[in-house]
Structure formats: structure tokens, C-alpha cells
C-alpha atoms as a PDB file:
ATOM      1  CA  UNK A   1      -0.309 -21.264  -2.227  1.00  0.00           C
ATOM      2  CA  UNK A   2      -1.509 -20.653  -5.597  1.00  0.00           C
ATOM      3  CA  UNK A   3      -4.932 -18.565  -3.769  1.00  0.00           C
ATOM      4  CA  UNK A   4      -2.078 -16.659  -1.952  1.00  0.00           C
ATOM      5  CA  UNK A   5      -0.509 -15.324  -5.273  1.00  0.00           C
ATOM      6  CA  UNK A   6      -3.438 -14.054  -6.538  1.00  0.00           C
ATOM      7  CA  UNK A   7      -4.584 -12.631  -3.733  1.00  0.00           C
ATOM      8  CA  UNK A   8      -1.156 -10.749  -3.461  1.00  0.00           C
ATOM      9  CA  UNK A   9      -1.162  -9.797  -7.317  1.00  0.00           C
ATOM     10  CA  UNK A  10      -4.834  -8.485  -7.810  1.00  0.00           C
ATOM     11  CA  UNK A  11      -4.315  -6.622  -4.022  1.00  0.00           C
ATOM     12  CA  UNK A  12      -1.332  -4.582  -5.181  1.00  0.00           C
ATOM     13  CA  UNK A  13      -3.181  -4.316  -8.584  1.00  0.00           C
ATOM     14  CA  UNK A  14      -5.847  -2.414  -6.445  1.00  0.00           C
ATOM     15  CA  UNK A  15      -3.303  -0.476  -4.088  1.00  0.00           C
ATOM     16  CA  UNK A  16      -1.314   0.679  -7.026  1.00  0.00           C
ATOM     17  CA  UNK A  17      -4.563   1.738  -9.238  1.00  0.00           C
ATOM     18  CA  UNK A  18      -6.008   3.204  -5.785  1.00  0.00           C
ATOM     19  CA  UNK A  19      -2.631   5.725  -5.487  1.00  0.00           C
ATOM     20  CA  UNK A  20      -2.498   6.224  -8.973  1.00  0.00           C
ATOM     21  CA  UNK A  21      -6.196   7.217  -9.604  1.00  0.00           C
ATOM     22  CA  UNK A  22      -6.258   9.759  -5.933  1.00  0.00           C
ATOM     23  CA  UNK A  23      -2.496  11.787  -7.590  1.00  0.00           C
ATOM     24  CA  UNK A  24      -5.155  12.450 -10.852  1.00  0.00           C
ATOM     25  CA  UNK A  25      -7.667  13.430  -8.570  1.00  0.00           C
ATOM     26  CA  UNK A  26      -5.804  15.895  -6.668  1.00  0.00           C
ATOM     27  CA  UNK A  27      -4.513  17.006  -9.942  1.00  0.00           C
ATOM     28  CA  UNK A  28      -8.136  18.021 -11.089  1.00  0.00           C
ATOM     29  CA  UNK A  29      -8.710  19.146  -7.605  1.00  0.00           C
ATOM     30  CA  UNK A  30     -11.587  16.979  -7.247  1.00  0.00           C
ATOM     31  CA  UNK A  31     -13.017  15.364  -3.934  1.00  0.00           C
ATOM     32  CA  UNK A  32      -9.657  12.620  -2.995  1.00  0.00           C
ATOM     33  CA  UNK A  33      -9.625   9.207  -1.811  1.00  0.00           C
ATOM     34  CA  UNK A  34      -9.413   9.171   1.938  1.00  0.00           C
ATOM     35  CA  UNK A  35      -5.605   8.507   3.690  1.00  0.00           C
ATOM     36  CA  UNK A  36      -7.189   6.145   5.721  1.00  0.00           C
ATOM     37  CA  UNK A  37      -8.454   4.337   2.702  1.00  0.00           C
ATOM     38  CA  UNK A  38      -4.695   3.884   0.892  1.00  0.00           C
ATOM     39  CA  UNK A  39      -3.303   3.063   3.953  1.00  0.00           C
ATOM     40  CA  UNK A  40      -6.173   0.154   4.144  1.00  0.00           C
ATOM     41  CA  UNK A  41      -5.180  -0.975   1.034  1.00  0.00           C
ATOM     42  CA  UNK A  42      -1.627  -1.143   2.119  1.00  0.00           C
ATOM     43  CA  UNK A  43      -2.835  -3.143   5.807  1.00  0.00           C
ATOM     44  CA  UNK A  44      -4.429  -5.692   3.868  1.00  0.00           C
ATOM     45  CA  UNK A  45      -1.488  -6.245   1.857  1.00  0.00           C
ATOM     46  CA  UNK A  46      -0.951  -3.963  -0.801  1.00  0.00           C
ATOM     47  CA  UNK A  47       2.281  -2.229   0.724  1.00  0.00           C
ATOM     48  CA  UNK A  48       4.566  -2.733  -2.332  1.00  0.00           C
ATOM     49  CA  UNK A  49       1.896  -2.115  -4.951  1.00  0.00           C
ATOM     50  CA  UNK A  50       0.956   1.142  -2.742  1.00  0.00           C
ATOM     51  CA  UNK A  51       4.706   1.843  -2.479  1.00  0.00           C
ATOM     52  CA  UNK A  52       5.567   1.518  -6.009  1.00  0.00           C
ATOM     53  CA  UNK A  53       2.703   3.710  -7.057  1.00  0.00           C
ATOM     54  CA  UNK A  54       3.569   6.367  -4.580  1.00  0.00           C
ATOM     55  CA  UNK A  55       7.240   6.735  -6.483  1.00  0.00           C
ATOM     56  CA  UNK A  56       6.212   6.367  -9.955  1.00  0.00           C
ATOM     57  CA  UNK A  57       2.894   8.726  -9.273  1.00  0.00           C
ATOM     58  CA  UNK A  58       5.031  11.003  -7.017  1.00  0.00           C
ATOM     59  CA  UNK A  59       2.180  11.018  -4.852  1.00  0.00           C
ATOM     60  CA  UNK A  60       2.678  10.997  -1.339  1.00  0.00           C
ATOM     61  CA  UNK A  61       6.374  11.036  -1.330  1.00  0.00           C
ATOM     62  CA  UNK A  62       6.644  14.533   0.812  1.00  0.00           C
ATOM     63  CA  UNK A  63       3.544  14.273   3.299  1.00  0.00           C
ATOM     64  CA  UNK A  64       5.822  12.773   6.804  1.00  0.00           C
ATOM     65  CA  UNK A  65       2.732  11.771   8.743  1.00  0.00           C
ATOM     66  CA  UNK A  66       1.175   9.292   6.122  1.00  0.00           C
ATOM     67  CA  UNK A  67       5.002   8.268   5.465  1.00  0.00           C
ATOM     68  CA  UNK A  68       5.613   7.384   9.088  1.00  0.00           C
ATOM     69  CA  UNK A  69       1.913   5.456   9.048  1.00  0.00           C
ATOM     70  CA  UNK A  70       3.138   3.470   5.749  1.00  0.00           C
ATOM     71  CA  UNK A  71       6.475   2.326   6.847  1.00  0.00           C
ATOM     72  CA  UNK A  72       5.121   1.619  10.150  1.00  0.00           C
ATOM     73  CA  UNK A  73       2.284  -0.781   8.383  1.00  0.00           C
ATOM     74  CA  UNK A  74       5.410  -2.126   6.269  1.00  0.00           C
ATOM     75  CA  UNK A  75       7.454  -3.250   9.074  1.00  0.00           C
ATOM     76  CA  UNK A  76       4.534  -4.846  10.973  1.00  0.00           C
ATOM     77  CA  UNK A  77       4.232  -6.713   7.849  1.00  0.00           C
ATOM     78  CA  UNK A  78       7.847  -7.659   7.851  1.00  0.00           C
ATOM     79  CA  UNK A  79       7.977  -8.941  11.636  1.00  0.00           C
ATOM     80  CA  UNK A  80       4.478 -10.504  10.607  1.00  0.00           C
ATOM     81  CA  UNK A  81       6.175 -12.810   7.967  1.00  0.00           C
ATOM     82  CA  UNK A  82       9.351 -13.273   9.713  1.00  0.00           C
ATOM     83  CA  UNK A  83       7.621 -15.007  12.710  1.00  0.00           C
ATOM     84  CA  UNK A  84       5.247 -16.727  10.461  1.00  0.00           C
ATOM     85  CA  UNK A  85       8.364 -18.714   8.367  1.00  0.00           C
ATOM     86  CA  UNK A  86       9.773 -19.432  11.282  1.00  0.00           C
ATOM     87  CA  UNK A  87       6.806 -20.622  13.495  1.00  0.00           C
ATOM     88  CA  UNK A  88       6.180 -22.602  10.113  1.00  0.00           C
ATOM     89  CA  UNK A  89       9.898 -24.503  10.220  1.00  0.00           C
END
């Protein structure tokens, strides 16, 4: 459990720094980090550091195909953990 937590922490850590650091890039209009990339970081478990970051950053927040991709990814997640607590009972 306690490898879980960290996991969970320093992977939202990342997807949260990850949003943050691509809204200053397009700010300086340098070369972005890749969609594909933030929603990665959001697959492998980021989703609520990556969603956090895209309302604080207000990054993200108007483009509907990555928002469709995101929530998607978030409700896999969802079902995901739902089945797993109650395969686990």
C-alpha cells in the first residue's frame, strides 16, 4: 500500500508539473509538450494531478477534443477501480 501512495503522489507531482511547465511554454511560444504526452501522464495515473493543473494553469480548459480524450481516460479509471474493490471483497 504504502509503494501505491507514492507512486500516486510523485505521478500527479509529474502530471501537474508536466501541464504547468507546456501553459509557460505556449506562453513563450516555444516548441510544446506533445497532447499525447499529458494525456500519458494522465493514463498512467496522473488524472487528478493533470486535472488540477489544467484549472489552476487554465491550460487546456477550452480545447473539446483533448477534453473528451481526458474525461474519457478518467472514467476508464473510475470503472477500473470500481471493479477492482469489488473483485477485491
Amino acid at each position: 500500500m504504502s509503494f501505491l501512495f507514492w507512486y500516486f503522489s510523485l505521478i500527479n507531482l509529474v502530471a501537474f508539473s508536466t501541464v504547468g511547465i507546456d501553459k509557460k511554454l505556449a506562453v513563450n511560444q516555444k516548441r510544446r509538450i506533445s497532447e499525447r504526452n499529458l494525456l500519458f501522464t494522465s493514463v498512467i495515473g496522473g488524472t487528478i494531478g493533470s486535472g488540477l493543473a489544467m484549472l489552476f494553469f487554465k491550460h487546456k480548459t477550452s480545447k473539446i477534443s483533448f477534453l473528451w480524450k481526458f474525461f474519457i481516460i478518467g472514467i476508464i479509471q473510475v470503472f477500473l477501480v470500481y471493479f477492482y474493490v469489488i473483485k477485491s471483497k
